[in-house]
PDB file of N, CA and C in Angstrom:
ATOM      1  N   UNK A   1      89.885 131.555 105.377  1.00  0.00           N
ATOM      2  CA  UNK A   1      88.633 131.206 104.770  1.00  0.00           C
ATOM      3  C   UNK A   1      88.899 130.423 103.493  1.00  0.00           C
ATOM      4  N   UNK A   2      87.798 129.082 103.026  1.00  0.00           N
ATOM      5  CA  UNK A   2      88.294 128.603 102.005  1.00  0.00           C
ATOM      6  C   UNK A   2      87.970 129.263 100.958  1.00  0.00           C
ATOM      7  N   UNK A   3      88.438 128.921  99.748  1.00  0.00           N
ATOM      8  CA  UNK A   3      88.015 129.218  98.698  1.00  0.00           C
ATOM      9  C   UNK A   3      86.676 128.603  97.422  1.00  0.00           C
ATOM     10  N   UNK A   4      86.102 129.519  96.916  1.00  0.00           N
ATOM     11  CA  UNK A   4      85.482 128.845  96.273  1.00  0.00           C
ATOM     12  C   UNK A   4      85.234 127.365  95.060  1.00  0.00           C
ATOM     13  N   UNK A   5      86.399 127.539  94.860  1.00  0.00           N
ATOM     14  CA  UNK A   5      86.790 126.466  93.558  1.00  0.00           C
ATOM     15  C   UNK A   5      86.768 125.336  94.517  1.00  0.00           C
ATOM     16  N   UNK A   6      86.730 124.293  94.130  1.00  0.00           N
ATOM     17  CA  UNK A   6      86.778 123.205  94.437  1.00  0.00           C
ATOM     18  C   UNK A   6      87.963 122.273  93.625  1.00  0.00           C
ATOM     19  N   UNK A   7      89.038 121.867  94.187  1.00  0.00           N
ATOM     20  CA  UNK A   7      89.872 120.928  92.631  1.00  0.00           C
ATOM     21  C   UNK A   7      89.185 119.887  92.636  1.00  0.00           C
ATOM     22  N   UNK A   8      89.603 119.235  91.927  1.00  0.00           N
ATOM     23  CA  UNK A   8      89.089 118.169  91.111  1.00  0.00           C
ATOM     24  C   UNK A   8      90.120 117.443  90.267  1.00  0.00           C
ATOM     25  N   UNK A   9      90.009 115.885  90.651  1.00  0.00           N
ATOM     26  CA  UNK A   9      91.141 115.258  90.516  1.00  0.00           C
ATOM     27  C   UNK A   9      90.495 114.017  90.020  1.00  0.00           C
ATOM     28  N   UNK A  10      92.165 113.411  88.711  1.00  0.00           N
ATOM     29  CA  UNK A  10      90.911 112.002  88.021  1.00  0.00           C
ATOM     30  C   UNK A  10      91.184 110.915  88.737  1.00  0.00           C
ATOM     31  N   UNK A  11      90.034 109.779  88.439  1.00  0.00           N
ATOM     32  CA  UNK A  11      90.124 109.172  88.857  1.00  0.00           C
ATOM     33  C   UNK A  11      91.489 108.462  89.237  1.00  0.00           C
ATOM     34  N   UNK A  12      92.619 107.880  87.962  1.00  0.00           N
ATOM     35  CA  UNK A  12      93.597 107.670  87.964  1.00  0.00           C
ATOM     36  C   UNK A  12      94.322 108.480  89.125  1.00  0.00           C
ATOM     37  N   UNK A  13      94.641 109.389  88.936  1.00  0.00           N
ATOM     38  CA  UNK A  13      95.027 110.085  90.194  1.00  0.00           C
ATOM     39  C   UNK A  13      95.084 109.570  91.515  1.00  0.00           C
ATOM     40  N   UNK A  14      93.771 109.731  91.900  1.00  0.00           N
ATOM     41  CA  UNK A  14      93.344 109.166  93.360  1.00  0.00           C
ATOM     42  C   UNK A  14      93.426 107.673  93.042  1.00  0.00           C
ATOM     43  N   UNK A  15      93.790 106.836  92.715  1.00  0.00           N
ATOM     44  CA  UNK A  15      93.668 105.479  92.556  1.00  0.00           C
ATOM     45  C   UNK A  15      95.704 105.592  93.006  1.00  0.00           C
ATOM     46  N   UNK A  16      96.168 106.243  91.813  1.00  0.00           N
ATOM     47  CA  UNK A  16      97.764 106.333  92.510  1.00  0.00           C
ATOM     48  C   UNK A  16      97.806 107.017  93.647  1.00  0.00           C
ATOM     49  N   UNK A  17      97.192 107.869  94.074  1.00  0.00           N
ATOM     50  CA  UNK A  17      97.429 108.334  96.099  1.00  0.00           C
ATOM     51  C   UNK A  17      97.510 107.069  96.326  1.00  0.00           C
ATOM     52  N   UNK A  18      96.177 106.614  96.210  1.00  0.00           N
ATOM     53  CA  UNK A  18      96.103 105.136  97.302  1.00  0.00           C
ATOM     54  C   UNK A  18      97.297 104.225  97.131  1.00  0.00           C
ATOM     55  N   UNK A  19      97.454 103.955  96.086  1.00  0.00           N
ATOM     56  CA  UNK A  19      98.312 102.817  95.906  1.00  0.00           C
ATOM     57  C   UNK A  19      99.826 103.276  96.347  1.00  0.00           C
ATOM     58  N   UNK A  20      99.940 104.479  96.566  1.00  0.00           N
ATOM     59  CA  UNK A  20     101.144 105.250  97.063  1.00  0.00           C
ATOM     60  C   UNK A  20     101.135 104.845  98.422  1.00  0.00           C
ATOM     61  N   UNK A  21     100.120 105.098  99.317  1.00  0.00           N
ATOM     62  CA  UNK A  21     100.288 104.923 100.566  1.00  0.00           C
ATOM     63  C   UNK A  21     100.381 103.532 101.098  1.00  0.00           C
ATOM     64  N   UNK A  22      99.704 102.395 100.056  1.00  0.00           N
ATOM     65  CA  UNK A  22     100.003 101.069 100.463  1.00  0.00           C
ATOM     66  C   UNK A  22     101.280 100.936  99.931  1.00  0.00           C
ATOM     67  N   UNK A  23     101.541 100.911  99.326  1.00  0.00           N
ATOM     68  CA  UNK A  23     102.969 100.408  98.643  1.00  0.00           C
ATOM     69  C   UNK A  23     104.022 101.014  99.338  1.00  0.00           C
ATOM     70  N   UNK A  24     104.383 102.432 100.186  1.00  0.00           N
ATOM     71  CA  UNK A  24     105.112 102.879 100.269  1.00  0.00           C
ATOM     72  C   UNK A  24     104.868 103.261 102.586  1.00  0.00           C
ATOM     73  N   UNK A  25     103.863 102.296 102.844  1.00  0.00           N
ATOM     74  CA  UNK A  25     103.788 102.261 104.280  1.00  0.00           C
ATOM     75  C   UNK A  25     103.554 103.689 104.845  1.00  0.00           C
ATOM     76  N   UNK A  26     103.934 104.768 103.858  1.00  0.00           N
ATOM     77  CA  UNK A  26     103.847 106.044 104.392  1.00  0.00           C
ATOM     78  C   UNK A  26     102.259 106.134 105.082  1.00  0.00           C
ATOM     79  N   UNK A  27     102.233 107.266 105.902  1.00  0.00           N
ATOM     80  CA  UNK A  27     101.263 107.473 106.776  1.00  0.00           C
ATOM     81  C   UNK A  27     100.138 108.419 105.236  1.00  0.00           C
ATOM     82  N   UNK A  28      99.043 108.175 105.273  1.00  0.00           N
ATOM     83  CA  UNK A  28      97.677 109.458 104.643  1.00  0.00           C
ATOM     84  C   UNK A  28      98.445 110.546 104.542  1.00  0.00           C
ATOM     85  N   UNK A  29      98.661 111.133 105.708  1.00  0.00           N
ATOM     86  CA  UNK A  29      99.026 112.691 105.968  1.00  0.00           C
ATOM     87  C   UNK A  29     100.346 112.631 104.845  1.00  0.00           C
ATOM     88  N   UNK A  30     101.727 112.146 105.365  1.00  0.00           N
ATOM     89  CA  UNK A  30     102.881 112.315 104.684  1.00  0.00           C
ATOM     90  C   UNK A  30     102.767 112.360 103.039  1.00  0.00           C
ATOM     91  N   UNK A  31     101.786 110.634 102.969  1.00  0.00           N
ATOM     92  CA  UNK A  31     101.769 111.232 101.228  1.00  0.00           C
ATOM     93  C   UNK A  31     100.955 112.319 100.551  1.00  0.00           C
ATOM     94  N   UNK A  32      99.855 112.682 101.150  1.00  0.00           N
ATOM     95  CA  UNK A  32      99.139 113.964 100.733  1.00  0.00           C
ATOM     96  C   UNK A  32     100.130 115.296 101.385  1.00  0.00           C
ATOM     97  N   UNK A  33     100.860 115.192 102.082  1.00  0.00           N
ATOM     98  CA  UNK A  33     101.898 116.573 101.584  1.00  0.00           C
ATOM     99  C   UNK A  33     102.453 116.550 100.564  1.00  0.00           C
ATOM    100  N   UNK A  34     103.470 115.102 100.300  1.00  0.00           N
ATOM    101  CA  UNK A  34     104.191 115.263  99.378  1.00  0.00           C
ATOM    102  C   UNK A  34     103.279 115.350  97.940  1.00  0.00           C
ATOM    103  N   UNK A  35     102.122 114.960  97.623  1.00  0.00           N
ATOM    104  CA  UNK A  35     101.410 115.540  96.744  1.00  0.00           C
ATOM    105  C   UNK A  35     101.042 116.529  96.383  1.00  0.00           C
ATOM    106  N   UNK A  36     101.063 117.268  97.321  1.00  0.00           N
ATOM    107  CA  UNK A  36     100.397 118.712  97.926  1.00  0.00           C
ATOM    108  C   UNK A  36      98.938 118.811  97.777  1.00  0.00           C
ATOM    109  N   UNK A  37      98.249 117.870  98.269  1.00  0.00           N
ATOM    110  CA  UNK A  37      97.050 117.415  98.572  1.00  0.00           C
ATOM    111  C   UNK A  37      96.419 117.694 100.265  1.00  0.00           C
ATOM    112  N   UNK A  38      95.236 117.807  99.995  1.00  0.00           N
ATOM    113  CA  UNK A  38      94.627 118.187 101.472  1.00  0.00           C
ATOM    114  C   UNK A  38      94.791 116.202 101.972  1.00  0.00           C
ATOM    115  N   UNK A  39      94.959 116.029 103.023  1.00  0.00           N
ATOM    116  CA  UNK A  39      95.587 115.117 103.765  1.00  0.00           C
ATOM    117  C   UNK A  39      93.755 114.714 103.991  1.00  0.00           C
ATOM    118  N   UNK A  40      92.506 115.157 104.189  1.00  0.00           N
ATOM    119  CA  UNK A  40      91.299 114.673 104.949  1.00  0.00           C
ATOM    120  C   UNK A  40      90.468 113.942 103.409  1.00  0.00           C
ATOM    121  N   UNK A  41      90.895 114.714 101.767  1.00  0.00           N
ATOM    122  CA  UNK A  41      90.642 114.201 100.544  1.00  0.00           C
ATOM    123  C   UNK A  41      90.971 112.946 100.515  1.00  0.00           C
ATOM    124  N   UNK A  42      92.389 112.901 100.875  1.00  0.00           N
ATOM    125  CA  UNK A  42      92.939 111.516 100.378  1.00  0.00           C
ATOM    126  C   UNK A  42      92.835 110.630 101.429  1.00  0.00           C
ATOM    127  N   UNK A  43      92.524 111.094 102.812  1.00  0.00           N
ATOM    128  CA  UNK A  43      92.098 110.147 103.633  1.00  0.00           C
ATOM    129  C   UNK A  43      90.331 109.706 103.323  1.00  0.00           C
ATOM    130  N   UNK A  44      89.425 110.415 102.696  1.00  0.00           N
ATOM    131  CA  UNK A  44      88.744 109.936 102.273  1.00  0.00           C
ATOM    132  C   UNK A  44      88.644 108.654 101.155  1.00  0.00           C
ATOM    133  N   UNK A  45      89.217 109.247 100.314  1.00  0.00           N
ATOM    134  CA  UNK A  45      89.663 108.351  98.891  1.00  0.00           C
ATOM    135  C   UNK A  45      90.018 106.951  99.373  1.00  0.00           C
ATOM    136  N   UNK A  46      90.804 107.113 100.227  1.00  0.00           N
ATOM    137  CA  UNK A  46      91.079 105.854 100.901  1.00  0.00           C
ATOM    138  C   UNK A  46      90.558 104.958 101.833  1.00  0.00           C
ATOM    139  N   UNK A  47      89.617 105.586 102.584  1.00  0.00           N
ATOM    140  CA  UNK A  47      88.761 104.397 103.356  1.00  0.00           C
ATOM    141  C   UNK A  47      87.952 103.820 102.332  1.00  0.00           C
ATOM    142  N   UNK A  48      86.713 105.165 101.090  1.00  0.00           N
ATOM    143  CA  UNK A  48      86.035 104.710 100.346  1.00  0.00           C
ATOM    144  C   UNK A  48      86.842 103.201  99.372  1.00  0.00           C
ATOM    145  N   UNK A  49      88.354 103.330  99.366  1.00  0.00           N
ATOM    146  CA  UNK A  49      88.205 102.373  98.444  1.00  0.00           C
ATOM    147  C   UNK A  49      88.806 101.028  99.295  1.00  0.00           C
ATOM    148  N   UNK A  50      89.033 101.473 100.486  1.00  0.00           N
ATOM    149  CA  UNK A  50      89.135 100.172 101.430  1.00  0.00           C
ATOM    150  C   UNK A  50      87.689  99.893 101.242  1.00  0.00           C
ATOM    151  N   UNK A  51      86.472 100.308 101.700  1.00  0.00           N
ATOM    152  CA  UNK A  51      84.813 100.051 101.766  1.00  0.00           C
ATOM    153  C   UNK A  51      84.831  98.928 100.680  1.00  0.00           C
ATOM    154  N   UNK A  52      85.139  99.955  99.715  1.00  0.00           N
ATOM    155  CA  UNK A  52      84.749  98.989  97.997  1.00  0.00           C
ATOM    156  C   UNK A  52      85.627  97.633  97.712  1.00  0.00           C
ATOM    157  N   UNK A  53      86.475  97.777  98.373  1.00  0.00           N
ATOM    158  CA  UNK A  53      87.547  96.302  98.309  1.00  0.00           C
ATOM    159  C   UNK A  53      86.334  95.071  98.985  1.00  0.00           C
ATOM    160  N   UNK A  54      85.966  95.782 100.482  1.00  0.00           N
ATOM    161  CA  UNK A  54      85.968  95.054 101.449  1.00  0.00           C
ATOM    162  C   UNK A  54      84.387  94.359 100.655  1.00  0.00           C
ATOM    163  N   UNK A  55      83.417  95.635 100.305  1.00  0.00           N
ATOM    164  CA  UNK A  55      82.433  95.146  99.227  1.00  0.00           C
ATOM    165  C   UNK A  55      82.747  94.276  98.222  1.00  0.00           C
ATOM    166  N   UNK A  56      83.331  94.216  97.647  1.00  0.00           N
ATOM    167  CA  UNK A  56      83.842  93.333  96.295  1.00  0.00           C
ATOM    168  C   UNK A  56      84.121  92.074  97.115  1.00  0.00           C
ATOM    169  N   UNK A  57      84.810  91.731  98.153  1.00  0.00           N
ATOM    170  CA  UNK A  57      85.189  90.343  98.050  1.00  0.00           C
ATOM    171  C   UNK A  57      83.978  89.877  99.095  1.00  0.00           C
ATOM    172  N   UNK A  58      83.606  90.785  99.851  1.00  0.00           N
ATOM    173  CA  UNK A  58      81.714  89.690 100.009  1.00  0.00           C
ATOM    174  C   UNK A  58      81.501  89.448  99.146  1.00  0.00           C
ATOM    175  N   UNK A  59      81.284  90.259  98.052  1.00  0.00           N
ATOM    176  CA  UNK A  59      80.322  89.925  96.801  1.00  0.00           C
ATOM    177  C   UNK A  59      80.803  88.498  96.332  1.00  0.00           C
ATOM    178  N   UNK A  60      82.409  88.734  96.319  1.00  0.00           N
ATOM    179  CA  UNK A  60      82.781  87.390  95.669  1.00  0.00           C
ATOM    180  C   UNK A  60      82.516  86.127  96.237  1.00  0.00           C
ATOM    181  N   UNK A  61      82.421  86.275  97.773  1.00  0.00           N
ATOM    182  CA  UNK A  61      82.104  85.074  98.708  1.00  0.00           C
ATOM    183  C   UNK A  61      80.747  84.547  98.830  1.00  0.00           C
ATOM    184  N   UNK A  62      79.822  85.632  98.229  1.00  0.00           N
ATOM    185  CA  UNK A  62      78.607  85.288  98.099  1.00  0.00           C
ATOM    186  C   UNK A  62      78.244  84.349  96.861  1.00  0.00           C
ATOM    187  N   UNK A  63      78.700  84.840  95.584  1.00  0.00           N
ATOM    188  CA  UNK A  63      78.772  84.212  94.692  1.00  0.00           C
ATOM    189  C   UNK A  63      79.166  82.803  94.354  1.00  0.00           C
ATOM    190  N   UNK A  64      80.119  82.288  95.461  1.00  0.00           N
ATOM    191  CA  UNK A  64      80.669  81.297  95.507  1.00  0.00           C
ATOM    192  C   UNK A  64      80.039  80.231  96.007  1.00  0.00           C
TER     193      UNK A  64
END
């Protein structure tokens, strides 16, 4: 059963997961072990900021 607490992690943080898993080809899962991170968090963290990339450069193409 889970627990009540919830962690909570800064932004910085989750900005280095991500950039861990691009930079280093490792799979979601592998680098959220070696973090000792729930593997479905940081697979979140990471589509959301694929989304927001993929948002940002419409934006930029729109602008243009």
């Amino acid at each position: 059963m889970g627990s009540k607490y919830t962690k909570r992690y800064t932004a910085k943080f989750k900005r280095e997961a991500i950039a861990r898993v691009d930079s280093t080809g490792k799979t979601v899962t592998a680098v959220a072990r070696e973090l000792g991170i729930s593997s479905e968090s940081l697979r979140g963290w990471y589509r959301q900021a694929k989304a927001d990339r993929e948002q940002f450069h419409l934006g930029v193409d729109l602008v243009r």
